[in-house]
Protein backbone atom coordinates (compact mmCIF):
# COMPACT_ATOMS: atom_id res chain seq x y z
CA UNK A 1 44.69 77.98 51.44
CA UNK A 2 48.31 77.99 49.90
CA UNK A 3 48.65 81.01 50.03
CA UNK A 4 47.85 81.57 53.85
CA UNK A 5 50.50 78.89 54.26
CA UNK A 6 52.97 80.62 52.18
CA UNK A 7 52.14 83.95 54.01
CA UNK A 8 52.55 83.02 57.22
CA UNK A 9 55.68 80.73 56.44
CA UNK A 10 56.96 83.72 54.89
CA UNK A 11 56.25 85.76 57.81
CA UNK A 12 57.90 83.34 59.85
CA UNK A 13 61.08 83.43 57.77
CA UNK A 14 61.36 86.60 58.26
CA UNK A 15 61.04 86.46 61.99
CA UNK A 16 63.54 83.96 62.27
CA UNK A 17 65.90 86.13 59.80
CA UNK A 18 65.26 89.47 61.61
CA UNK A 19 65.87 87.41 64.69
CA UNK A 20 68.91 85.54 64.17
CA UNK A 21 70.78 88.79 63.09
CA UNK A 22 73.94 89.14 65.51
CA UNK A 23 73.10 92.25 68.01
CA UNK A 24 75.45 94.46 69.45
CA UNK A 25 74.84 93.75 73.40
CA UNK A 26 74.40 97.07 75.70
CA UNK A 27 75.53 96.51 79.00
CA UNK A 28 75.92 98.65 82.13
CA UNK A 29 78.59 101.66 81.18
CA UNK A 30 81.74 101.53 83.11
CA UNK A 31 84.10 104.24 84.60
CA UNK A 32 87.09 104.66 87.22
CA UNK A 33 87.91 106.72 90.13
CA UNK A 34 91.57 107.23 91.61
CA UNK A 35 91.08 107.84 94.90
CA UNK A 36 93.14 110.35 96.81
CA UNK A 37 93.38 110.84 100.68
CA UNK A 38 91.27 108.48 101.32
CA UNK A 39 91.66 107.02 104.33
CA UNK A 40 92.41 103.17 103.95
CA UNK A 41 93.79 100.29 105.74
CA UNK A 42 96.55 98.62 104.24
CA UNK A 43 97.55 94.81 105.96
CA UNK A 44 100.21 92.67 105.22
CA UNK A 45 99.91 88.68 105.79
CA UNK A 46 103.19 86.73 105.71
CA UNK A 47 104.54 82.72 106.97
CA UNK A 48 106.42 82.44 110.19
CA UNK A 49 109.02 82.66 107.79
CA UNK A 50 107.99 85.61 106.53
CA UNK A 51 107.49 84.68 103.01
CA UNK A 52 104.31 86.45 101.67
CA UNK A 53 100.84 84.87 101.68
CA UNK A 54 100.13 85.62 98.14
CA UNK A 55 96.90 85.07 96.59
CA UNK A 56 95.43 84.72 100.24
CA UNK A 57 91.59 84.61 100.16
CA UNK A 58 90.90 88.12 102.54
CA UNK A 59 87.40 88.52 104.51
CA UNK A 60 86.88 91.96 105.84
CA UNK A 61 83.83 91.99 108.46
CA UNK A 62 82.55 95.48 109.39
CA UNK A 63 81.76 96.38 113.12
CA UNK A 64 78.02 96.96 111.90
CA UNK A 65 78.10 92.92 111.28
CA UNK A 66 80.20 90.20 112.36
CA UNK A 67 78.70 86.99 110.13
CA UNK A 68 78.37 88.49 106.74
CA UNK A 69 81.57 90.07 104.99
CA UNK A 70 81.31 93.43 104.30
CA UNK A 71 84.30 92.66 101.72
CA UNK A 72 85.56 89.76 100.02
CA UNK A 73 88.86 89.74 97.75
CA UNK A 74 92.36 88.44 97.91
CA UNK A 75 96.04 89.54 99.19
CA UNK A 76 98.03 90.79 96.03
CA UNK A 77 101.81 88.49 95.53
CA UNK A 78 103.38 90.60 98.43
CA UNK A 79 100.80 89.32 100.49
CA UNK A 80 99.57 93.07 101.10
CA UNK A 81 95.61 93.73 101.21
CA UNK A 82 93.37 97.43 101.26
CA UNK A 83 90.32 98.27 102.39
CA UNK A 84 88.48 101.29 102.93
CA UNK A 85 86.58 101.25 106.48
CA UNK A 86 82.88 102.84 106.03
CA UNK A 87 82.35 102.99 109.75
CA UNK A 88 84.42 103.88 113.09
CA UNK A 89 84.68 100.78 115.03
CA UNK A 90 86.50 97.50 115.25
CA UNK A 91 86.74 95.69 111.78
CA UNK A 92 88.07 92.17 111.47
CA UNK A 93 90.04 90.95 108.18
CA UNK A 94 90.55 86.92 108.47
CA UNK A 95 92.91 85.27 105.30
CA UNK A 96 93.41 82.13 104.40
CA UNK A 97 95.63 80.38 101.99
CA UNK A 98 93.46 77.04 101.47
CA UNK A 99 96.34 74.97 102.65
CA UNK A 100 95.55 75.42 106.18
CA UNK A 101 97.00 78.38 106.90
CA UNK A 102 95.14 81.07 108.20
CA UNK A 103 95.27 84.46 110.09
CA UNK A 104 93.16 87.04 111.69
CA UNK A 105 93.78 90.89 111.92
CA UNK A 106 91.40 93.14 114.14
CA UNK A 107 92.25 96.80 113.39
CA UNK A 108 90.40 99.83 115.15
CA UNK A 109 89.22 102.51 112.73
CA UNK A 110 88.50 106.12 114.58
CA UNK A 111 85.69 108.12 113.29
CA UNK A 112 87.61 110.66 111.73
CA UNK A 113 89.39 107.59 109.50
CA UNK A 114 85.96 106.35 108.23
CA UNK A 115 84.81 107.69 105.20
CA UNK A 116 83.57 107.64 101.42
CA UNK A 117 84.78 108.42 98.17
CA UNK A 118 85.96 111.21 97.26
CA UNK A 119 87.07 111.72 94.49
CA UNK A 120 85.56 113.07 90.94
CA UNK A 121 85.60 110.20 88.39
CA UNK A 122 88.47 110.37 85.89
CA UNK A 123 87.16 109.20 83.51
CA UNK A 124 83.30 109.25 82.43
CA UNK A 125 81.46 106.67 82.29
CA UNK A 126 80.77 104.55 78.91
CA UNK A 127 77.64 105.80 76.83
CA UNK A 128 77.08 102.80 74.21
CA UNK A 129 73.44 103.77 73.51
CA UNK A 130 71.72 103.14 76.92
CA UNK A 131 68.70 100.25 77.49
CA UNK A 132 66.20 99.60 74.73
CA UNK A 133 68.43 100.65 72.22
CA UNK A 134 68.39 98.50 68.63
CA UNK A 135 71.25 98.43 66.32
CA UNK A 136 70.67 100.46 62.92
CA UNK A 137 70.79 97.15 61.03
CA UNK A 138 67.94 95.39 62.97
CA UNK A 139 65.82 98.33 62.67
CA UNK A 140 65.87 98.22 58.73
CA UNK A 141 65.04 94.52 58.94
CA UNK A 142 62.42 94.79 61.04
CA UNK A 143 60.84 97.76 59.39
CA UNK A 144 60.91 96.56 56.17
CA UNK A 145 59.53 93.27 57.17
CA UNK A 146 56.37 95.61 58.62
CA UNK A 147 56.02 97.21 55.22
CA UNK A 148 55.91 93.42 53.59
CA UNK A 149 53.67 91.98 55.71
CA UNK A 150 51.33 95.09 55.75
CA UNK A 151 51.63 95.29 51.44
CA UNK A 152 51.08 90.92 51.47
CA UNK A 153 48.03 91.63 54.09
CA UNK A 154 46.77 94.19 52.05
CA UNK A 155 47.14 92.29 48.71
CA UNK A 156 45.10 88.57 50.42
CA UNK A 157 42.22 91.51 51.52
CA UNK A 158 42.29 92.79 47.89
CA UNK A 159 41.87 89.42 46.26
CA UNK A 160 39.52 87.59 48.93
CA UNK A 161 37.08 91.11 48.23
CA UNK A 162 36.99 90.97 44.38
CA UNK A 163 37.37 87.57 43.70
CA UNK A 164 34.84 85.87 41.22
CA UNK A 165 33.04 83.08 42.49
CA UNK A 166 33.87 80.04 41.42
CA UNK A 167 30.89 77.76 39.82
């Protein structure tokens, strides 16, 4: 009976080892475009005094649909804000500071000015081993602890089969 206990707390030792290693994390790659003639709408929010409304929160509502944003993001310190219209049509771009100030911008977009990007990436995106990958050291770990465990399995088999009985 001992040693079933100190198999299996062995086994769990190792588990908890192999599992407690630090992993290097594989997210989504990541890549850029820089975007040339591509038609966008630039806006510029300012005071009655026509300081800038920096940092204004910007909403950007499509002509497709009027309650849900179709972009959400902020004016930059000059109080300037892009987008790029998807669709011909009139779009809507409210901003507000969060002091009370607010302002809303309706700006007609022809068909011709609607349209994608272009552009071919610049720069590829990250390859860091794709999903399901393991690092090198966790593999060792948890191949050797297969080749214990199979060896220790092998050996409590062994000596359960040819033991003597006991009188």
């Amino acid at each position: 009976m001992k040693a079933v206990i100190l198999f299996f707390g062995g086994l769990a030792l190792l588990l908890i080892t192999a599992l407690g290693l630090p992993a290097q994390a594989h997210a989504h790659g990541t890549g850029h475009r820089v975007l040339t003639g591509e038609r966008m709408v630039a806006l510029e929010f300012y005071y009655s005094d026509q300081t800038p409304m920096r940092y204004a929160e910007a909403l950007v509502f499509s002509p497709r649909d009027a309650e849900v944003e179709h972009q959400y993001a902020r004016t930059d310190q000059h109080g300037k804000f892009v987008f790029c219209p998807d669709a011909a049509g009139q779009w809507v771009v409210k901003v507000s500071d969060g002091m009370g100030h607010a302002e809303q911008a309706t700006v007609m977009v022809k068909p011709e000015a609607a349209s994608g990007p272009t552009a071919a990436p610049s720069v590829p995106a990250a390859t860091a081993g794709g999903p399901g990958t393991m690092e090198t050291g966790i593999k060792a770990v948890a191949g050797l602890s297969l080749i214990l465990n199979a060896y220790v399995v092998f050996y409590f088999v062994k000596r359960r089969l040819f033991a003597k009985p006991r009188i």
